[in-house]
Protein backbone atom coordinates (compact mmCIF):
# COMPACT_ATOMS: atom_id res chain seq x y z
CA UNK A 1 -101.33 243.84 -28.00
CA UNK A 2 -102.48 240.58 -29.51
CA UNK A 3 -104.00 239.36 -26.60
CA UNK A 4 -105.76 242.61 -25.59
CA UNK A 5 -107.70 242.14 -29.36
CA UNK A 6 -108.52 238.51 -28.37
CA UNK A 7 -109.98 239.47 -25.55
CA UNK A 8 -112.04 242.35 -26.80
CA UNK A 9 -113.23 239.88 -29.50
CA UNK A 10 -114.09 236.97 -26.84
CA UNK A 11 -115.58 239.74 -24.58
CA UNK A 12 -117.94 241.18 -27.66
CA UNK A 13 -118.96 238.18 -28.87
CA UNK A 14 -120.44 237.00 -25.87
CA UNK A 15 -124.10 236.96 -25.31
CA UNK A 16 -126.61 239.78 -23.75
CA UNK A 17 -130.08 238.63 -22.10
CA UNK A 18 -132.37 241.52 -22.35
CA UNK A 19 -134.52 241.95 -18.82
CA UNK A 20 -137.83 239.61 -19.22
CA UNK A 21 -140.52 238.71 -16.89
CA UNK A 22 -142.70 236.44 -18.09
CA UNK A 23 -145.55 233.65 -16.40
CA UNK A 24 -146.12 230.24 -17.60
CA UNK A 25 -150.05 229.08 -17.03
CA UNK A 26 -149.01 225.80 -16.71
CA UNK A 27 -149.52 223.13 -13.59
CA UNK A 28 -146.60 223.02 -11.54
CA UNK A 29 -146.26 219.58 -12.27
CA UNK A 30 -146.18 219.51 -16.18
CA UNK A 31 -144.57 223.04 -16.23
CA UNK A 32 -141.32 223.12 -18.63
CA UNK A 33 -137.73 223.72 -17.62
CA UNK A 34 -137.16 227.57 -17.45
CA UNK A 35 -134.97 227.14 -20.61
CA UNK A 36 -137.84 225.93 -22.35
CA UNK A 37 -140.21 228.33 -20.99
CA UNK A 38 -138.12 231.41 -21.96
CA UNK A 39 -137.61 230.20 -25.64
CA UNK A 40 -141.26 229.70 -25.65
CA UNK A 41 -141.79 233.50 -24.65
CA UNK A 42 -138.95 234.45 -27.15
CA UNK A 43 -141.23 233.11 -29.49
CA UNK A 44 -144.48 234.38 -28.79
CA UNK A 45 -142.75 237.90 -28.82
CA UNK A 46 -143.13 238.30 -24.73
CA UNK A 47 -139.42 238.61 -25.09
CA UNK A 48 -136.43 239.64 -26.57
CA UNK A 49 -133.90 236.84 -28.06
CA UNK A 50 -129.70 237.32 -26.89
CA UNK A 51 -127.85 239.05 -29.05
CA UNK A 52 -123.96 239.59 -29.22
CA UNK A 53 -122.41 242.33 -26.99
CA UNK A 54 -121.02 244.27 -29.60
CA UNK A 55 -124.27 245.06 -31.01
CA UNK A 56 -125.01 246.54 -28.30
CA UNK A 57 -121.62 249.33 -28.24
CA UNK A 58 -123.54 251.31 -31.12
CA UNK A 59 -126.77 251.69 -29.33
């Protein structure tokens, strides 16, 4: 029983990308990593930032 809770803890409190599409104007040469570039659009609001699964079971 304990380890059925752990792992319904672990599996809630992992992370959930929501769907984003987003373009960088950028040369290809001086264009940042794609981790960069999606916390950049996270932060202009072209995206949405990961939130825990849980969250997500009361939707």
């Amino acid at each position: 029983m304990l380890t059925l809770l752990t792992a319904t803890c672990w599996y809630g409190l992992q992370p959930v990308y929501p769907d984003c599409v987003f373009f960088s104007s950028e040369p290809l040469g001086k264009s940042p990593s794609p981790a960069e570039a999606h916390q950049r659009a996270i932060e202009s609001g072209q995206c949405e930032p990961s939130r825990a699964r849980w969250s997500t079971w009361t939707d």
